[in-house]
C-alpha atoms as a PDB file:
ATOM      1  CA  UNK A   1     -92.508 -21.751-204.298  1.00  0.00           C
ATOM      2  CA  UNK A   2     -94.383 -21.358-200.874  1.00  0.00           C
ATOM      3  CA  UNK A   3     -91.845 -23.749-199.215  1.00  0.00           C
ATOM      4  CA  UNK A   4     -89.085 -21.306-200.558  1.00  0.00           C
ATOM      5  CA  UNK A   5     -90.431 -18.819-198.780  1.00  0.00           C
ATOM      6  CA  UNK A   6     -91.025 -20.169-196.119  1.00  0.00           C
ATOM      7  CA  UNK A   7     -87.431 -21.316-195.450  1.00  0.00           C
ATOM      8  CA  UNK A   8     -86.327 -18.321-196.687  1.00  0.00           C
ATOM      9  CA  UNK A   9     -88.237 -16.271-194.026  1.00  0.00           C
ATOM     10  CA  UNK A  10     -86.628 -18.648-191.441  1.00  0.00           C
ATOM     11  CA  UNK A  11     -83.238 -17.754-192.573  1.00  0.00           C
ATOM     12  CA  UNK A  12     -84.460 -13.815-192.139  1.00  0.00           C
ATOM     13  CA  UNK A  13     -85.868 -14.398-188.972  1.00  0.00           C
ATOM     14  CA  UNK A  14     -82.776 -16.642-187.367  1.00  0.00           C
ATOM     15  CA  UNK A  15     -80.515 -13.823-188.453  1.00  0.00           C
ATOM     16  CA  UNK A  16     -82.730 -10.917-186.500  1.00  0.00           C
ATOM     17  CA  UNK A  17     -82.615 -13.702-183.218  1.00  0.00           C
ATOM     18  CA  UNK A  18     -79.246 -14.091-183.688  1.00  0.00           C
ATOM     19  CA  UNK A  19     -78.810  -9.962-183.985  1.00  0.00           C
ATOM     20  CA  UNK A  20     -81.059  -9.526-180.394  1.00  0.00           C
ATOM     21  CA  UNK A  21     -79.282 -11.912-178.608  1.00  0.00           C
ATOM     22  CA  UNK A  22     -76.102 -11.143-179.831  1.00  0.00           C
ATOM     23  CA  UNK A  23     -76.497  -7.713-178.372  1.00  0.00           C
ATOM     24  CA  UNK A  24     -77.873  -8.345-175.605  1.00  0.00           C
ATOM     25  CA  UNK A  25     -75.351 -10.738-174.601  1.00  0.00           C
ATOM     26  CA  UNK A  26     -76.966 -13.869-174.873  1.00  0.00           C
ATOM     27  CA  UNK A  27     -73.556 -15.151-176.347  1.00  0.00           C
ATOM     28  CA  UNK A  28     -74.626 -19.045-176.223  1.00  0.00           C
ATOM     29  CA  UNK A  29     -77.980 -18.476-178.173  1.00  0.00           C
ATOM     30  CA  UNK A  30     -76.668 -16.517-180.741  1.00  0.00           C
ATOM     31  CA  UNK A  31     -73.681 -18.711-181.376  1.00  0.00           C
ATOM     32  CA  UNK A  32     -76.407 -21.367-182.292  1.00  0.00           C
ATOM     33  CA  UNK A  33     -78.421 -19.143-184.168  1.00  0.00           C
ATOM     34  CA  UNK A  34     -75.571 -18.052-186.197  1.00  0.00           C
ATOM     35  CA  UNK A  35     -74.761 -21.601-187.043  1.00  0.00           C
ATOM     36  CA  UNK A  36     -78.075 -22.268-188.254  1.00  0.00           C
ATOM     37  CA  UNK A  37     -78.046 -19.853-191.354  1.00  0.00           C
ATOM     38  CA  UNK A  38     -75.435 -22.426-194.021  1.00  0.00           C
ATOM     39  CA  UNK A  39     -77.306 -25.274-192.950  1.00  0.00           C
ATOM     40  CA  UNK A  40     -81.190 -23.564-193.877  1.00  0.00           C
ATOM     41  CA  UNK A  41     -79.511 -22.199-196.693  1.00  0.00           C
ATOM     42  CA  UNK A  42     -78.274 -25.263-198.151  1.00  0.00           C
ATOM     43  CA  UNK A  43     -81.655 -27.043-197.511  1.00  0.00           C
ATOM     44  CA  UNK A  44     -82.866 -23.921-199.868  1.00  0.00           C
ATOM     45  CA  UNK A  45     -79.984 -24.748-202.404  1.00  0.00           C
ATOM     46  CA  UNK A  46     -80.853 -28.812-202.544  1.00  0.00           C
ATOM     47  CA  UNK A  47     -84.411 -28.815-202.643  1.00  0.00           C
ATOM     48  CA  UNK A  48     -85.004 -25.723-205.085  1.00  0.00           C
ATOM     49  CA  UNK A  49     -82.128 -25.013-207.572  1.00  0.00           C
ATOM     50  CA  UNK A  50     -82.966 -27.174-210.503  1.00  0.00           C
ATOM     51  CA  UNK A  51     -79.339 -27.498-212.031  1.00  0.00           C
ATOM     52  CA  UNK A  52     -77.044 -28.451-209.370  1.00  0.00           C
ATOM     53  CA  UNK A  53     -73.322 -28.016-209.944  1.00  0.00           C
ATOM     54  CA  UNK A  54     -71.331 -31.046-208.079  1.00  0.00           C
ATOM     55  CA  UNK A  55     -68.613 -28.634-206.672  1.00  0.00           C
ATOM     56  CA  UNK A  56     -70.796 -26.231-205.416  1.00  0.00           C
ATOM     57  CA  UNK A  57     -73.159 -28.773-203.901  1.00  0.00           C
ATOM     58  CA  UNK A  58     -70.175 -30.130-202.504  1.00  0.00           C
ATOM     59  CA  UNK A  59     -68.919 -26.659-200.591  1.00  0.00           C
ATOM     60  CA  UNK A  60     -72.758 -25.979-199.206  1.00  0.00           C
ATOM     61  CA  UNK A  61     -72.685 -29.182-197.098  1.00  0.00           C
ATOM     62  CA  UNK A  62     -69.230 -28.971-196.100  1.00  0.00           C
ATOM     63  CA  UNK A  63     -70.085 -25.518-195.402  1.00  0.00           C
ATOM     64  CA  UNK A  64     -73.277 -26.362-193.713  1.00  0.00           C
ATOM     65  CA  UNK A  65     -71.969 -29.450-191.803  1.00  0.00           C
ATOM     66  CA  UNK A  66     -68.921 -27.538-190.273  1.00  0.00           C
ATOM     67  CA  UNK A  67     -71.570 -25.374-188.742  1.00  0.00           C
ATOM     68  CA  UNK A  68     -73.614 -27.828-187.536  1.00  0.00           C
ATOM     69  CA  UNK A  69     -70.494 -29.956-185.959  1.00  0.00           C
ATOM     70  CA  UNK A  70     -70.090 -26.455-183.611  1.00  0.00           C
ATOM     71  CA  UNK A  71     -73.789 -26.755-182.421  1.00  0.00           C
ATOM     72  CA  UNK A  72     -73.707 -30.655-181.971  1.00  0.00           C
ATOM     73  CA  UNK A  73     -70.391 -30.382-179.850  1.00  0.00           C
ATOM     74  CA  UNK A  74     -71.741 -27.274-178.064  1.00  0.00           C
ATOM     75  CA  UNK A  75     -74.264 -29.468-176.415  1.00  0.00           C
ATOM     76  CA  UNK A  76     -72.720 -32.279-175.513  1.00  0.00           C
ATOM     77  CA  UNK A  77     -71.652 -33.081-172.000  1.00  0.00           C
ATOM     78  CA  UNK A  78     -67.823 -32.457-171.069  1.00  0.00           C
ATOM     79  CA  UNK A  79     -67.262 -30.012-174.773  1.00  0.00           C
ATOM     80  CA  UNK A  80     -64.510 -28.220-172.954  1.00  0.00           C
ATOM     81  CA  UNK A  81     -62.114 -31.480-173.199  1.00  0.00           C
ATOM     82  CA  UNK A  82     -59.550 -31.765-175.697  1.00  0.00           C
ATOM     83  CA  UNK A  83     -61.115 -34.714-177.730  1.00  0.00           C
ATOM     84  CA  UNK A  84     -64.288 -33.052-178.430  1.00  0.00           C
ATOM     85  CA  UNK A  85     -62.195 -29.495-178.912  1.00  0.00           C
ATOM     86  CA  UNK A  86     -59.594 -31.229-181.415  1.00  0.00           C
ATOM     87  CA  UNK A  87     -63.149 -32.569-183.305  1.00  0.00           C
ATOM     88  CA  UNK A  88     -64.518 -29.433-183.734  1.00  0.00           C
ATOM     89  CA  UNK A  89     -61.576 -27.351-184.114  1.00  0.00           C
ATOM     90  CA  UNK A  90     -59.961 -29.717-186.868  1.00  0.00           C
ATOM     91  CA  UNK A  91     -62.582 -31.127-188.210  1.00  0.00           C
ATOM     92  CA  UNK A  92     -64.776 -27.829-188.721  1.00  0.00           C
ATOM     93  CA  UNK A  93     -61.709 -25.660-190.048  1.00  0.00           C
ATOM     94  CA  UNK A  94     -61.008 -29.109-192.676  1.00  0.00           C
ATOM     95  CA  UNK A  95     -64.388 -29.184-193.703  1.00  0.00           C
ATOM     96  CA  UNK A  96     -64.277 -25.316-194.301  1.00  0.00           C
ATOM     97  CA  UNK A  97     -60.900 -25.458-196.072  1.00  0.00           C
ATOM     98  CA  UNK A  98     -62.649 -28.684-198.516  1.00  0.00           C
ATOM     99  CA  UNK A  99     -65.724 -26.154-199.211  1.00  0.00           C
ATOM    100  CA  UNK A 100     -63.639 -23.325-200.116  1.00  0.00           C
ATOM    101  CA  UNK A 101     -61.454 -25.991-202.345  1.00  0.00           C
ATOM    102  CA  UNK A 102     -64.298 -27.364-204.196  1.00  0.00           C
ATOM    103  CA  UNK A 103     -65.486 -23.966-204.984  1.00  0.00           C
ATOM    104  CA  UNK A 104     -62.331 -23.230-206.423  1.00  0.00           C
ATOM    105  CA  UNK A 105     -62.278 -26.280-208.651  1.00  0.00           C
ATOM    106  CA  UNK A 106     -66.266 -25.501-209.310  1.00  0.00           C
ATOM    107  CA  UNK A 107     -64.768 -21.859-210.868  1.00  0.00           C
ATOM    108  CA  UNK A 108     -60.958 -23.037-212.642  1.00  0.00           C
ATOM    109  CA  UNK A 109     -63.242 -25.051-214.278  1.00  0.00           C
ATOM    110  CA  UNK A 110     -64.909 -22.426-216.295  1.00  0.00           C
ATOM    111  CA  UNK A 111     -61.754 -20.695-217.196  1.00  0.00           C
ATOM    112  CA  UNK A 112     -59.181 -21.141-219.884  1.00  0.00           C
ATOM    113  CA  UNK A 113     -55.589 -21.271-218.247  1.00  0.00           C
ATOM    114  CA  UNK A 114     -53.592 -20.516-221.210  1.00  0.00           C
ATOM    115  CA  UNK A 115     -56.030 -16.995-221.629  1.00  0.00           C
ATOM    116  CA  UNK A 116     -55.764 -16.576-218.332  1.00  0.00           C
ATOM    117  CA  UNK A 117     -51.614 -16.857-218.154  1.00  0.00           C
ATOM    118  CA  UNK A 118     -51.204 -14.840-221.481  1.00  0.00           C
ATOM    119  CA  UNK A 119     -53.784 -11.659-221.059  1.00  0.00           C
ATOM    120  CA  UNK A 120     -53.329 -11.759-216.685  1.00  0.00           C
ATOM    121  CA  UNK A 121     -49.950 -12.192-215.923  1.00  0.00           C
ATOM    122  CA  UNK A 122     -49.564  -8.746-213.981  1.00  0.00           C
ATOM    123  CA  UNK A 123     -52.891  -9.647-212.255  1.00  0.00           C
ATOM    124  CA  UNK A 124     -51.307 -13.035-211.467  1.00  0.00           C
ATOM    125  CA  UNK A 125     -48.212 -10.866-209.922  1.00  0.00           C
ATOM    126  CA  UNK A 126     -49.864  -8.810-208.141  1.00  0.00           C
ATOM    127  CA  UNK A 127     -52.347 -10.897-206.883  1.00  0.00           C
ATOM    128  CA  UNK A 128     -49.720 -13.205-205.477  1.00  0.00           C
ATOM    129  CA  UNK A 129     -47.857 -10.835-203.875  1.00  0.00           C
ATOM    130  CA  UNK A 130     -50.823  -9.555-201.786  1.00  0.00           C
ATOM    131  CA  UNK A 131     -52.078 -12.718-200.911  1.00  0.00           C
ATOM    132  CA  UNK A 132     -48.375 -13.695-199.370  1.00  0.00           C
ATOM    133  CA  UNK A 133     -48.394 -10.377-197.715  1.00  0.00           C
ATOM    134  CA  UNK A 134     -52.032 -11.059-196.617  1.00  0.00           C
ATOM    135  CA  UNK A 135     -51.416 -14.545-195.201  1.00  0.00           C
ATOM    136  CA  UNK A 136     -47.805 -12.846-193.509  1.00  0.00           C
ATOM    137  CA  UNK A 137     -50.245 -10.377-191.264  1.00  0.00           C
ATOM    138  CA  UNK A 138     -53.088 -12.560-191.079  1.00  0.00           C
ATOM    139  CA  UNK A 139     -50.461 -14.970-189.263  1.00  0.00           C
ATOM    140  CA  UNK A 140     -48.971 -12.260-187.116  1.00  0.00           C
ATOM    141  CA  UNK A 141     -52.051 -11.542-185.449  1.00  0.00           C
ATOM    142  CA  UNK A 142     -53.051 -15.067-184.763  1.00  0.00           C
ATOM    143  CA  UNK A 143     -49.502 -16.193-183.300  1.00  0.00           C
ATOM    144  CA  UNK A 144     -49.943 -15.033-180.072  1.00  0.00           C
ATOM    145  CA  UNK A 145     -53.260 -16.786-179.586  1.00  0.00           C
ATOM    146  CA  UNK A 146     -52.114 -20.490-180.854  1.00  0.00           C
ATOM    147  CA  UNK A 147     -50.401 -23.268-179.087  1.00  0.00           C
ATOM    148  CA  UNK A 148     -46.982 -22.898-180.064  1.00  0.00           C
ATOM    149  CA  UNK A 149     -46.692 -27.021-179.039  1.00  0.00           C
ATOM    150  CA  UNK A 150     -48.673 -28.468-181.684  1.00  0.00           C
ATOM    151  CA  UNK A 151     -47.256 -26.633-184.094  1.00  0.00           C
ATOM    152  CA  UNK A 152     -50.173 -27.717-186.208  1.00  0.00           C
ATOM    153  CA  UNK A 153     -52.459 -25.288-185.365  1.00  0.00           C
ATOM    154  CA  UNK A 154     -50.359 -23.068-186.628  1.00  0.00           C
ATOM    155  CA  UNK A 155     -49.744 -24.669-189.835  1.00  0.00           C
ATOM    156  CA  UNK A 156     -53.499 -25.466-190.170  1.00  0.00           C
ATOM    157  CA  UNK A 157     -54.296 -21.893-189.919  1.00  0.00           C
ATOM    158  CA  UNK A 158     -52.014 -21.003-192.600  1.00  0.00           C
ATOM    159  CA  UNK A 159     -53.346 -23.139-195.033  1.00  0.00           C
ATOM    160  CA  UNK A 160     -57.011 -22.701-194.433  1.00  0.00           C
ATOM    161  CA  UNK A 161     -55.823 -19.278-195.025  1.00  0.00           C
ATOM    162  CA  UNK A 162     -54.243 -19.294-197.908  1.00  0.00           C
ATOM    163  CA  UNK A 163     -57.017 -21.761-199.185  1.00  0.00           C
ATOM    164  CA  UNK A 164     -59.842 -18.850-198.890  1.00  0.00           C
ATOM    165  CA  UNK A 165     -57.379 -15.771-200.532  1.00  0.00           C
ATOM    166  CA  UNK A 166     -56.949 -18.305-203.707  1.00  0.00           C
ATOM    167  CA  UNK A 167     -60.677 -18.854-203.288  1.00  0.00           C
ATOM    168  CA  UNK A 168     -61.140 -14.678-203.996  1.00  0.00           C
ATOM    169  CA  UNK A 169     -58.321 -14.496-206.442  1.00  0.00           C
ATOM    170  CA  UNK A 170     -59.453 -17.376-208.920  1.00  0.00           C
ATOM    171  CA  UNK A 171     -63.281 -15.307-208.208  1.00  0.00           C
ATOM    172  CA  UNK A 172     -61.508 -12.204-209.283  1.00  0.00           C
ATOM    173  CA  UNK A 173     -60.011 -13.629-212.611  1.00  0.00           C
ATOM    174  CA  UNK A 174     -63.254 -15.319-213.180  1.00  0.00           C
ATOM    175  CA  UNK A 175     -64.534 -12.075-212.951  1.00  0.00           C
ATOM    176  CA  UNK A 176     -61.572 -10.720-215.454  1.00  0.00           C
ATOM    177  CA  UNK A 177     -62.191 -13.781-217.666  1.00  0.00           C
ATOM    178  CA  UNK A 178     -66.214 -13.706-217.687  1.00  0.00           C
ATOM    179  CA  UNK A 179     -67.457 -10.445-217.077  1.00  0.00           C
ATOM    180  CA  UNK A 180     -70.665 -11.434-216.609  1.00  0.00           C
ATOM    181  CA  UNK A 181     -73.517 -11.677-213.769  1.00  0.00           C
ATOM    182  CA  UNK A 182     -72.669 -15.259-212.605  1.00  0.00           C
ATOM    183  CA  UNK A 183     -69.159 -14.535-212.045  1.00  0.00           C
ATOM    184  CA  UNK A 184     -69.648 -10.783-210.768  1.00  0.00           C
ATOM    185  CA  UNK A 185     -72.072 -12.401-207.399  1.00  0.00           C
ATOM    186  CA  UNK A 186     -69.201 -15.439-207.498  1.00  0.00           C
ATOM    187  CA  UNK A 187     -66.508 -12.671-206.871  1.00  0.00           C
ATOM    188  CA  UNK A 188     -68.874 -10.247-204.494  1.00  0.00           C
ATOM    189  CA  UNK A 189     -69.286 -13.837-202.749  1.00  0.00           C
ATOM    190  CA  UNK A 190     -65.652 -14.411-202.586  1.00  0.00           C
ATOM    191  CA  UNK A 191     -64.687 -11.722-201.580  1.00  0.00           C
ATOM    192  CA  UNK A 192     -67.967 -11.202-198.723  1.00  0.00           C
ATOM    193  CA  UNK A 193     -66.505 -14.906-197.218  1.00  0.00           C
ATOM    194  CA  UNK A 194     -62.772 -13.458-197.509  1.00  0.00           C
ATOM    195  CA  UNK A 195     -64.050 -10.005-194.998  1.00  0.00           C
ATOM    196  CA  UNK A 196     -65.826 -12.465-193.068  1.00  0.00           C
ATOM    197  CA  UNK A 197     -63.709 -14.404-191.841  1.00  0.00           C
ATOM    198  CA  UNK A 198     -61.201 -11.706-191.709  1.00  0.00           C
ATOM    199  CA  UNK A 199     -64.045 -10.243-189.044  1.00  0.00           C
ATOM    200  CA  UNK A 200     -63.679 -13.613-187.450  1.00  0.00           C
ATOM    201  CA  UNK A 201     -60.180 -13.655-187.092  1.00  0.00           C
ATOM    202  CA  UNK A 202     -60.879 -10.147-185.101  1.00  0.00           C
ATOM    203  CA  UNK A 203     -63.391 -11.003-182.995  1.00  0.00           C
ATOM    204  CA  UNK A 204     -61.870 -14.343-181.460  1.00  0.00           C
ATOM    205  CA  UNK A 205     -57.914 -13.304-181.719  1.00  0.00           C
ATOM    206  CA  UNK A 206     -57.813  -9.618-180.842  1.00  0.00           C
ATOM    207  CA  UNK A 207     -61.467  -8.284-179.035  1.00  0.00           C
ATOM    208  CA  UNK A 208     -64.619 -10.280-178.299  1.00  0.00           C
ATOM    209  CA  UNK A 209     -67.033  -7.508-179.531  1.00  0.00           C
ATOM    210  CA  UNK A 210     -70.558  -8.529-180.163  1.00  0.00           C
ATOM    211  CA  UNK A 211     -70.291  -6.061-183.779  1.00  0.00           C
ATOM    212  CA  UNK A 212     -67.873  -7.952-185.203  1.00  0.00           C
ATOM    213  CA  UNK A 213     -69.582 -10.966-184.678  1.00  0.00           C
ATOM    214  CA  UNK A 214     -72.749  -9.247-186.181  1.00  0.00           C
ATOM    215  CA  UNK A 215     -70.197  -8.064-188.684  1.00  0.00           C
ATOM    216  CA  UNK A 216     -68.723 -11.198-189.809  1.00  0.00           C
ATOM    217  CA  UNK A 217     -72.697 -13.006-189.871  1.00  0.00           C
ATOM    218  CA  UNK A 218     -73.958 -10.298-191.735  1.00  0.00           C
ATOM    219  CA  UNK A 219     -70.814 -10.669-194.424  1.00  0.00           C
ATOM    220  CA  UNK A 220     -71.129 -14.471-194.930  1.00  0.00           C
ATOM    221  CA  UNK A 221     -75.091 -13.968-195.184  1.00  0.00           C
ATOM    222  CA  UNK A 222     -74.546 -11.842-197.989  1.00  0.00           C
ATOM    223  CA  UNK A 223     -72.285 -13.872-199.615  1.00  0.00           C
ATOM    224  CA  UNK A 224     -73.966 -17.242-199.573  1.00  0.00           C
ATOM    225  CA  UNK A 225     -76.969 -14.939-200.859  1.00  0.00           C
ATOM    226  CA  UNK A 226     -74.777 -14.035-204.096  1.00  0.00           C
ATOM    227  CA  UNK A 227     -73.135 -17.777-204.129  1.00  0.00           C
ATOM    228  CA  UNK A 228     -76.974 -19.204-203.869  1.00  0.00           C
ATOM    229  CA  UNK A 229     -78.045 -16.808-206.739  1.00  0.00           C
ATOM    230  CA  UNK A 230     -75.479 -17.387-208.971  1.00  0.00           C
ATOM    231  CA  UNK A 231     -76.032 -21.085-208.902  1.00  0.00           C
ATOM    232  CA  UNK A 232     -79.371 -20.159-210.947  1.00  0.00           C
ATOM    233  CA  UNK A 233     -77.673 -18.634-213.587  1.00  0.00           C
ATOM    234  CA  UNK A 234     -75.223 -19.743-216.649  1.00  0.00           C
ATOM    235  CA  UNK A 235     -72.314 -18.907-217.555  1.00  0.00           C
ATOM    236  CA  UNK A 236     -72.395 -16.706-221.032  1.00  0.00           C
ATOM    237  CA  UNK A 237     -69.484 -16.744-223.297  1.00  0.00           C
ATOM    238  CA  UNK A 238     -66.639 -14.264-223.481  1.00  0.00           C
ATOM    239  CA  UNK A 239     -64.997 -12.988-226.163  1.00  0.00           C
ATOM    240  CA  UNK A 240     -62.770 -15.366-226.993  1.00  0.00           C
ATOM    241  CA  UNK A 241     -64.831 -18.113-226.882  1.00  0.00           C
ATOM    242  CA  UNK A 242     -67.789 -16.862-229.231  1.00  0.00           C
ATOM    243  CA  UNK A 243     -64.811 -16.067-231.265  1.00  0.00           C
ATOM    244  CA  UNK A 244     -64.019 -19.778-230.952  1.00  0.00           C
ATOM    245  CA  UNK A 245     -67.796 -20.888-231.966  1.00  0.00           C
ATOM    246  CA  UNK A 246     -67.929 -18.301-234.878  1.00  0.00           C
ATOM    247  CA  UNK A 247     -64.921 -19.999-236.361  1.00  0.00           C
END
């Protein structure tokens, strides 16, 4: 329980450091300090949850080692050529898109599809629609900062986002489905990542402002709090599937 706490102060404390120098300009410091926060947080996750889920502990590391692939490339010597910038450009948006996939799998695996598909379907519509909508704009704004010749870039940014808005609709139906605490901090998680990166996607494509990089920080702090908390609880029954038992 001490140890806990004490990593959990660390995580509090690297997130103030990272706040400070982020505002005061210290760009380089707070870049690794903001890096630091998955990979303390998963050292939390792996040492004190008791019941592990597989596809959960799966997304924390690919979360967590994404993050600390940006700090190991940061300091080595020559980052800036395009080996070491393919690495951690590829390689750290792969890893995300994997995490963001195994939580998916970690959350369709709790749900029924034929319930879902019967009682949903104008959920299903309407979610789809947005999402295509979503990924249209989100695309928009990042053409004019991409290399039009390798046209996968491009393509690797529309996947990874249309990866994390079926990451916060399958959280939303779990939501629908569940209706319970575990699957209301799943969705708040979800849907804290999705605003996130969204933040991200700001900050790097359209205006290098130090408060929406506090922004985005703060957003996936809060939701790998939620994620990390619901990975404590169970999942209760719904309806339908006490139903199911009774009979």
């Amino acid at each position: 329980m001490y140890k806990s706490k004490v990593l959990v102060g660390l995580v509090l404390l690297v997130y103030v450091l990272f706040t400070v120098f982020e505002f005061n300009g210290n760009e380089s410091l707070a870049f690794n300090l903001d890096y630091l926060i998955s990979p303390i947080i998963a050292l939390i996750y792996m040492f004190f949850v008791k019941r592990k889920n597989i596809f959960f502990t799966l997304f924390i590391l690919c979360y967590s080692v994404s993050d600390l692939l940006g700090i190991i490339i940061e300091y080595l010597p020559d980052n800036k050529n395009t080996i070491l910038y393919d690495i951690d450009y590829y390689g750290g948006n792969i890893l995300f898109m994997l995490g963001y996939l195994f939580l998916v799998i970690k959350i369709t695996k709790s749900l029924s599809l034929y319930y879902v598909l019967r009682h949903f379907k104008i959920h299903l519509i309407v979610l789809t629609i947005l999402n295509i909508y979503l990924v249209y704009v989100l695309q928009i704004i990042l053409l004019p900062s991409l290399n039009m010749e390798r046209m996968s870039q491009y393509y690797l940014e529309m996947t990874y986002n249309i990866i994390m808005l079926l990451l916060l609709s399958v959280a939303l139906l779990n939501y629908f489905y569940r209706d319970n605490k575990k699957s209301l901090y799943l969705f708040i998680g979800a849907l804290c990542i999705v605003f996130s990166e969204v933040m991200q996607v700001a900050y790097f494509y359209i205006a290098e402002r130090s408060l929406l990089n506090f922004i985005s920080t703060t957003l996936t702090l809060v939701a790998l709090y939620f994620f990390y908390q619901q990975s404590k609880l169970l999942n209760e029954l719904n309806k339908e599937e006490k139903y199911m038992v009774m009979e």
